[in-house]
C-alpha atoms as a PDB file:
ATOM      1  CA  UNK A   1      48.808  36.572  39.284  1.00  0.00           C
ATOM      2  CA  UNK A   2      49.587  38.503  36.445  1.00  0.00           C
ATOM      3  CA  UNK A   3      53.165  39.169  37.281  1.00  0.00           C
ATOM      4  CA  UNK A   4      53.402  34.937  37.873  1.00  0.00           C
ATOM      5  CA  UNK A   5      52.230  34.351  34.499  1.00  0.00           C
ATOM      6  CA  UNK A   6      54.385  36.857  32.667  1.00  0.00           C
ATOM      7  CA  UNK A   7      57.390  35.347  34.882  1.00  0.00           C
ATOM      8  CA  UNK A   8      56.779  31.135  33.993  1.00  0.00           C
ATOM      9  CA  UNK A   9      55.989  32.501  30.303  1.00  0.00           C
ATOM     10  CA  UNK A  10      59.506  34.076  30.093  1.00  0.00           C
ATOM     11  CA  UNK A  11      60.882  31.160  31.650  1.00  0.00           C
ATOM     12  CA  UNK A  12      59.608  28.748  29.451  1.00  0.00           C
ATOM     13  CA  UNK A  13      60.656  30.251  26.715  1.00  0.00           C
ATOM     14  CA  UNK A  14      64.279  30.523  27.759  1.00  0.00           C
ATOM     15  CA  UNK A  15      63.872  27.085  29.353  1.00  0.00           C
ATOM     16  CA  UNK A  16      66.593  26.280  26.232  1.00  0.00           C
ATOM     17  CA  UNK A  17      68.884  28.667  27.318  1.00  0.00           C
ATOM     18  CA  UNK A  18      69.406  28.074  31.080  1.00  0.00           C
ATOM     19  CA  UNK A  19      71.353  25.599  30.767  1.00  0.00           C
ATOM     20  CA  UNK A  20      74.338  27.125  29.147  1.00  0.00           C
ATOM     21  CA  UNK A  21      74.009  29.927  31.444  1.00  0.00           C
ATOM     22  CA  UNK A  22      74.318  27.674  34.126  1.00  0.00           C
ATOM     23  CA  UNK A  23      77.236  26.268  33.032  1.00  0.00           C
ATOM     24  CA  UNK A  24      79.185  29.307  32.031  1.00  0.00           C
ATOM     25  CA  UNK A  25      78.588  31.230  35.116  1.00  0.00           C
ATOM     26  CA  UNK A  26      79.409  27.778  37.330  1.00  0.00           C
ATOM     27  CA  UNK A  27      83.216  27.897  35.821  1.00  0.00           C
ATOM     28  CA  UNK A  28      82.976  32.129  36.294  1.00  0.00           C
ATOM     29  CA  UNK A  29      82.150  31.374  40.602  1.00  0.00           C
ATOM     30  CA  UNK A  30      84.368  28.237  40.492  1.00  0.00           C
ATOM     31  CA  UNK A  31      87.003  31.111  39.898  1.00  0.00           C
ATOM     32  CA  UNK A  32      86.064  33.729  42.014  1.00  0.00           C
ATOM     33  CA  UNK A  33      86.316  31.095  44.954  1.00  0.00           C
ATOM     34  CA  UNK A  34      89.763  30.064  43.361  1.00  0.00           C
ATOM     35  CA  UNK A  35      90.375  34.222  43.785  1.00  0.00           C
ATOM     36  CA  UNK A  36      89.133  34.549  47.476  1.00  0.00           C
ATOM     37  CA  UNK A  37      91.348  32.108  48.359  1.00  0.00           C
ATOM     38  CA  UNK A  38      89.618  31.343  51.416  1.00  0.00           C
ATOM     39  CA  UNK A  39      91.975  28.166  51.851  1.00  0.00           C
ATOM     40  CA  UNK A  40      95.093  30.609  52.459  1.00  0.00           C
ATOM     41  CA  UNK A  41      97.129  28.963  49.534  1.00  0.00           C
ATOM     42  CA  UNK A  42     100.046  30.795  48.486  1.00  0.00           C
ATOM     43  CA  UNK A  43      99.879  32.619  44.775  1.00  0.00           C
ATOM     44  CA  UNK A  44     101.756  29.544  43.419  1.00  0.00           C
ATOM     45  CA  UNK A  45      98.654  26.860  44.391  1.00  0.00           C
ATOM     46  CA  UNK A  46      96.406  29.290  43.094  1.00  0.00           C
ATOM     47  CA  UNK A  47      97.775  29.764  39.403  1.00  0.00           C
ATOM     48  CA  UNK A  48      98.213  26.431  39.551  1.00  0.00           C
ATOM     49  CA  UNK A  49      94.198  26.203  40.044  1.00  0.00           C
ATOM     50  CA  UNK A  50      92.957  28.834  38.077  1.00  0.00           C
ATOM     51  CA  UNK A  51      95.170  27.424  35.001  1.00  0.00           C
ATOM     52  CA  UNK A  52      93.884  23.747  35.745  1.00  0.00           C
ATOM     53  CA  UNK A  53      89.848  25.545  35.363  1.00  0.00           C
ATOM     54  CA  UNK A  54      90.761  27.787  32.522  1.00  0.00           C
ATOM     55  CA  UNK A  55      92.150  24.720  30.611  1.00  0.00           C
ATOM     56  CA  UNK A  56      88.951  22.672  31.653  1.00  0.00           C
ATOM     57  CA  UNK A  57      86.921  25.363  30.359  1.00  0.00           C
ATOM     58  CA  UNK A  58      88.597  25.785  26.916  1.00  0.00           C
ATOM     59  CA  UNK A  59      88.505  21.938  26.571  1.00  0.00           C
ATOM     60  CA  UNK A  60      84.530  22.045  27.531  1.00  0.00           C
ATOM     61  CA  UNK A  61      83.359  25.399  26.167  1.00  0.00           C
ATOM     62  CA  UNK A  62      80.984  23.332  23.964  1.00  0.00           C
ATOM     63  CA  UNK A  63      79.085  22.643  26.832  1.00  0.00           C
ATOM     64  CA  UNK A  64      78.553  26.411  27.039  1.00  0.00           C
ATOM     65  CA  UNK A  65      76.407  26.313  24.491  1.00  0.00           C
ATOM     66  CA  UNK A  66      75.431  29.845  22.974  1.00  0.00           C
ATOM     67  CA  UNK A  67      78.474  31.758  25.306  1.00  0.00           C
ATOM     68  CA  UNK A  68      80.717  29.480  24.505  1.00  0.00           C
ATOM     69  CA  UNK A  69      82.224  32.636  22.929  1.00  0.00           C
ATOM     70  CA  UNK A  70      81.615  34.396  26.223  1.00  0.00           C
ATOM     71  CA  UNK A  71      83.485  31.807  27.545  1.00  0.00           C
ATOM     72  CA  UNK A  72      86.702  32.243  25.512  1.00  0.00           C
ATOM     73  CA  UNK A  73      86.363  35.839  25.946  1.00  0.00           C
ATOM     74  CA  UNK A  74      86.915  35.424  30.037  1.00  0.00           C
ATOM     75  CA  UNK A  75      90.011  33.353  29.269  1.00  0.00           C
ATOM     76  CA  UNK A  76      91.072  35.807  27.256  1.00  0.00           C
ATOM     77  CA  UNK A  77      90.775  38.669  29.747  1.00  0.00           C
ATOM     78  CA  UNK A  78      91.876  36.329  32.783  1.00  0.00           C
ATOM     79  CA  UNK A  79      95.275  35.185  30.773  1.00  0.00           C
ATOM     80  CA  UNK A  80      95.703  39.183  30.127  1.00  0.00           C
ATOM     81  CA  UNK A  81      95.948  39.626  34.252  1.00  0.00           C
ATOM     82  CA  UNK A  82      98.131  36.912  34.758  1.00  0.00           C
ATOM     83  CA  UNK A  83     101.509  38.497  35.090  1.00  0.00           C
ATOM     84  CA  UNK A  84     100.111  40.451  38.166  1.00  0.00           C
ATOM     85  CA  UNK A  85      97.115  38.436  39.585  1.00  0.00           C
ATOM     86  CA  UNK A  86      98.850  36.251  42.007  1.00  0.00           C
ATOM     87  CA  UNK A  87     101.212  38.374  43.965  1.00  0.00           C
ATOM     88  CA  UNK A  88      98.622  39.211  46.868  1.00  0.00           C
ATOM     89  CA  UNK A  89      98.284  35.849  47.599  1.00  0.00           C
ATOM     90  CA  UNK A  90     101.912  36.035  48.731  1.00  0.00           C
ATOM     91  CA  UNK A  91     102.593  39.513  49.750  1.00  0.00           C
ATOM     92  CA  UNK A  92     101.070  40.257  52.864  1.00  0.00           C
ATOM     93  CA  UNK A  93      98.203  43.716  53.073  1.00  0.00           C
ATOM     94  CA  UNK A  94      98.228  43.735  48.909  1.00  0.00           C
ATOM     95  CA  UNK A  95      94.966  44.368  47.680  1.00  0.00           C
ATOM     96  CA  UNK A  96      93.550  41.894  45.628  1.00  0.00           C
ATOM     97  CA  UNK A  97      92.390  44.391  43.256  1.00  0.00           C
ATOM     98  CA  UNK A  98      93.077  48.214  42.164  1.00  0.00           C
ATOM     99  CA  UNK A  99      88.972  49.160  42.327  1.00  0.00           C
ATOM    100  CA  UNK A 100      89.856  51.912  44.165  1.00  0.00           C
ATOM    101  CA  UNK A 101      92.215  53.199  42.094  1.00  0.00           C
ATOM    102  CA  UNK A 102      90.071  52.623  39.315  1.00  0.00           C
ATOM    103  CA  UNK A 103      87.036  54.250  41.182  1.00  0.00           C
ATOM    104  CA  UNK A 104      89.386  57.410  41.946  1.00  0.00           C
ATOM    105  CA  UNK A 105      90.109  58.364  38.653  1.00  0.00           C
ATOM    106  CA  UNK A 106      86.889  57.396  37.382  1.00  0.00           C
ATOM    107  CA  UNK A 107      85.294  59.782  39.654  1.00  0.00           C
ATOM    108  CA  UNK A 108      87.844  62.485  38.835  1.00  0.00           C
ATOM    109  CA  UNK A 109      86.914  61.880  35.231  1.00  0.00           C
ATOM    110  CA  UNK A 110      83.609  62.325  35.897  1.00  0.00           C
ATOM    111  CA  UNK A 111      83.795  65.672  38.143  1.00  0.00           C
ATOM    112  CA  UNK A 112      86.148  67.177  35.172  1.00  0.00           C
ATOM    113  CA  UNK A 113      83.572  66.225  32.582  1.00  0.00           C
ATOM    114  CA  UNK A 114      81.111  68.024  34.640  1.00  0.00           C
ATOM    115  CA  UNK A 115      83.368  71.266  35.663  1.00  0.00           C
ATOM    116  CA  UNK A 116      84.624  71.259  31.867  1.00  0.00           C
ATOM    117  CA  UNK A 117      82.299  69.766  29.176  1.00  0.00           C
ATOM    118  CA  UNK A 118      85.291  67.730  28.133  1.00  0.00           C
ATOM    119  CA  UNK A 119      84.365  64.056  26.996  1.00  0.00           C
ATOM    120  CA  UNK A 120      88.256  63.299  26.913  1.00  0.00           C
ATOM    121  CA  UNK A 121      90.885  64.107  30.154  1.00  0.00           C
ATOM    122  CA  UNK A 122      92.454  67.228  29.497  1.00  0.00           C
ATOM    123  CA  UNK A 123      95.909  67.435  28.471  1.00  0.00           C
ATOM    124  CA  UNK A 124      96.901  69.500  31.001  1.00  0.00           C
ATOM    125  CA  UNK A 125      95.900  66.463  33.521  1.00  0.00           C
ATOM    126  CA  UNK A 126      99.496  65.336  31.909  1.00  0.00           C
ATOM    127  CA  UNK A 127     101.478  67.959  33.475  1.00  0.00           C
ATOM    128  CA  UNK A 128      99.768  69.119  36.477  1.00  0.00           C
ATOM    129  CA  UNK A 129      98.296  65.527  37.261  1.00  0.00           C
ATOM    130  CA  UNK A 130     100.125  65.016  40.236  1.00  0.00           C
ATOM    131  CA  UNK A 131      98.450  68.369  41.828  1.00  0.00           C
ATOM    132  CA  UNK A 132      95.701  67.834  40.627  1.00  0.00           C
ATOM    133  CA  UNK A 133      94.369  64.392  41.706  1.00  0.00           C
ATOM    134  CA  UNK A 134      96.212  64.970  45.161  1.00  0.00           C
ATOM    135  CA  UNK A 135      94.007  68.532  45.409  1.00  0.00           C
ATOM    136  CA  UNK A 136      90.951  66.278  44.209  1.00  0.00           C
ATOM    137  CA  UNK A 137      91.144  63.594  46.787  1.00  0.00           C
ATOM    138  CA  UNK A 138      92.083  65.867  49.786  1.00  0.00           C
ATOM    139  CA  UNK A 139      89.790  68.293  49.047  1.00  0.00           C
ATOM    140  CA  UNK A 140      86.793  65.652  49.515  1.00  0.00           C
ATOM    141  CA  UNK A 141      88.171  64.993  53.277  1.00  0.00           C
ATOM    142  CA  UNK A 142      87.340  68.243  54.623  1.00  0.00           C
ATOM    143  CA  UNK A 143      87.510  72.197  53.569  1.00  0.00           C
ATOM    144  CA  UNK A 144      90.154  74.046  53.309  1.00  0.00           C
ATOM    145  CA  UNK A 145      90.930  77.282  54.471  1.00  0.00           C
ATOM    146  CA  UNK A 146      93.341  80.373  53.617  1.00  0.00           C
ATOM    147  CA  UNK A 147      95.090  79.381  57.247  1.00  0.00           C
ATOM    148  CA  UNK A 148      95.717  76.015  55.774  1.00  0.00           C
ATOM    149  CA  UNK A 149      97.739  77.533  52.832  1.00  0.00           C
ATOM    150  CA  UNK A 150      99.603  79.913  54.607  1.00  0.00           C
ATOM    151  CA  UNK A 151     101.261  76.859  56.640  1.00  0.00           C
ATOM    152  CA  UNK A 152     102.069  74.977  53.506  1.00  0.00           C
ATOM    153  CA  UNK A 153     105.625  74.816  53.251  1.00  0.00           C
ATOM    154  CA  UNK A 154     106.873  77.340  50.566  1.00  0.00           C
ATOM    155  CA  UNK A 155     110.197  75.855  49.823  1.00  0.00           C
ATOM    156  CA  UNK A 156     108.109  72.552  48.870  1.00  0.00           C
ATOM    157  CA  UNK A 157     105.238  74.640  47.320  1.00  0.00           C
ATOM    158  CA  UNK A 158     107.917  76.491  45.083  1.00  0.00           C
ATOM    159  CA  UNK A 159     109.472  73.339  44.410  1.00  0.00           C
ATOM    160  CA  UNK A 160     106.422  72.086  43.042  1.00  0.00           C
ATOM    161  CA  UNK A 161     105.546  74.693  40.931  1.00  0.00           C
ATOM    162  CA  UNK A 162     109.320  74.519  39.311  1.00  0.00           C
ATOM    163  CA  UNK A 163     108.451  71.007  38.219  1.00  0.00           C
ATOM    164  CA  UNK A 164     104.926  71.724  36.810  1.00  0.00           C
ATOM    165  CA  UNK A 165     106.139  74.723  34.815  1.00  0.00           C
ATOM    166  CA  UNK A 166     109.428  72.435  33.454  1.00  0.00           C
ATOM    167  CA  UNK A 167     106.074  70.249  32.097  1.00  0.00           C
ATOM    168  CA  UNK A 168     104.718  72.848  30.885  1.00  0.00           C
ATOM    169  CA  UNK A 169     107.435  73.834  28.877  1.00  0.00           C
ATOM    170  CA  UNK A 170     108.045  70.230  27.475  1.00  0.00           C
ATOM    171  CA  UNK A 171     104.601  70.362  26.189  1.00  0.00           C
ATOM    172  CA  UNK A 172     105.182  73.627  24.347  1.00  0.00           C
ATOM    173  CA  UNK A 173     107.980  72.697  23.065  1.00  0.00           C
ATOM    174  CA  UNK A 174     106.560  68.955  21.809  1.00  0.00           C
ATOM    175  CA  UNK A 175     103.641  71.103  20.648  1.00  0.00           C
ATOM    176  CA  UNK A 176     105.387  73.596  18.207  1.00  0.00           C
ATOM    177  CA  UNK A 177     108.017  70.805  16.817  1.00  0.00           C
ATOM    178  CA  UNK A 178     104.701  68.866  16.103  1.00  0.00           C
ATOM    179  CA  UNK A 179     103.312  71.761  14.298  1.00  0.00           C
ATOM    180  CA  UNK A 180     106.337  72.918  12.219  1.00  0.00           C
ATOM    181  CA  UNK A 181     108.947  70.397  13.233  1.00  0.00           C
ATOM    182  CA  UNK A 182     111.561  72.078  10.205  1.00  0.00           C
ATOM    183  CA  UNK A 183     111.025  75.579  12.318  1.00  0.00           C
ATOM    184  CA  UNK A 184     111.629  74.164  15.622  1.00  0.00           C
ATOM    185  CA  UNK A 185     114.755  72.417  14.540  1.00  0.00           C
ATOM    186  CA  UNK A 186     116.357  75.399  12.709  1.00  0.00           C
ATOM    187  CA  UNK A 187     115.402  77.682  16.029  1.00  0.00           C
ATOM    188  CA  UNK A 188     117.335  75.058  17.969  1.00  0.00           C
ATOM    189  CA  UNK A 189     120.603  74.875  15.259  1.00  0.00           C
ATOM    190  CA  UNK A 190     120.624  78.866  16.042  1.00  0.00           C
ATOM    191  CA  UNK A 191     120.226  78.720  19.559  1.00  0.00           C
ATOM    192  CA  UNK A 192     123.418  76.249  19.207  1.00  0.00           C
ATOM    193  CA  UNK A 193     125.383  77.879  16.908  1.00  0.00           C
ATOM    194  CA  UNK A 194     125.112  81.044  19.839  1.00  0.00           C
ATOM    195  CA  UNK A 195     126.075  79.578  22.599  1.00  0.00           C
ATOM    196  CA  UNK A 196     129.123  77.420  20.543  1.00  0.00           C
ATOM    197  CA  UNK A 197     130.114  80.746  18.722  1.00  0.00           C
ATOM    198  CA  UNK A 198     132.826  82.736  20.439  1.00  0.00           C
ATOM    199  CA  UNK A 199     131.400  86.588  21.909  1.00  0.00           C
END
C-alpha cells in the first residue's frame, strides 16, 4: 500500500509532464518502425519517410513541450547519419547498425584500461592496432597454445612484423620532428647532402 501511494503521488505530480513525453517518444518509435522496415521498402521509400517525420517533427516540436529541445537534438543526430543510414535497406546481409563494432572496441577499451590504468587508448594501439585487436578477439574464442604458433606461417608472421616496425619508426620520427622540428630537419639536409655528395 505504501509503495501504491508513493507511485500515484509521483504520478500526479508529473501528471503535467506526461504529455510531452508522450509525444516526443511517439515521433522517436514512429521512427524506429520507419528503421525496421518491416514493409521491405527499398532505402529510397524509407528516406523518403523518415524525412517526411523529421520535417513533421520540426514543424510540431511545440507540441513537445519541455523536450522540445530534445526533440531538435534527435534531428540533429538523425540528419548526422544520413549519408550512410539507408544503404542496408538496399544492399542485401548489411547490418543495419555497427553495435558490434562499437561493442568490440568498447570492450577492448575497457580490458586495456584494466591491464594498463590508461583512461585514454594507448598510442601504440596506432601502430600495432591491427595485431592487436585481431589477438584480442581471437584470443576470446578459445586458448592458444605454443603448437598453435609454431604453425603460424613465418613468411606472413615476418611480414607482419616488417610493417609494425615501419610504424614504429614513423612514430619516432613524427615524435622527434615534433619535439625539435629545426634538429630533425637539419639531420635530414645531412643525411641528403651524403648520399647526393660524390665518395
Amino acid at each position: 500500500m505504501k509503495l501504491q501511494a508513493l507511485l500515484e503521488r509521483g504520478l500526479n505530480d508529473t501528471a503535467a509532464l506526461w504529455p510531452a513525453v508522450e509525444v516526443a517518444f511517439g515521433w522517436v518509435h514512429q521512427a524506429a518502425d520507419l528503421l525496421a522496415n518491416e514493409a521491405g521498402l527499398t532505402g529510397a521509400q524509407v528516406r523518403r519517410q523518415l524525412s517526411g517525420l523529421l520535417g513533421a517533427m520540426a514543424h510540431w516540436r511545440a507540441h513537445a513541450g519541455s523536450l522540445a529541445n530534445a526533440v531538435e537534438h534527435f534531428a540533429t543526430v538523425t540528419r548526422s547519419y544520413w549519408s550512410g543510414l539507408f544503404h542496408c535497406y538496399d544492399v542485401p546481409d548489411l547490418p543495419r547498425t555497427n553495435n558490434d563494432l562499437e561493442q568490440f572496441f568498447g570492450a577492448f577499451r575497457y580490458h586495456e584500461r584494466r591491464a594498463t590504468g590508461r583512461k585514454v587508448a594507448a598510442p601504440s594501439l596506432v601502430v600495432r592496432g591491427s595485431a592487436r585487436l585481431l589477438a584480442a578477439a581471437i584470443t576470446r574464442q578459445r586458448p592458444f597454445s605454443a603448437a598453435d604458433l609454431a604453425a603460424c606461417d613465418r613468411h606472413a608472421w615476418r611480414a607482419l612484423r616488417a610493417t609494425l616496425d615501419d610504424r614504429q619508426q614513423a612514430r619516432v620520427r613524427q615524435r622527434r620532428f615534433r619535439a625539435d622540428p629545426q634538429a630533425y630537419l637539419t639531420e635530414l639536409e645531412q643525411r641528403l647532402s651524403y648520399l647526393v655528395l660524390p665518395p
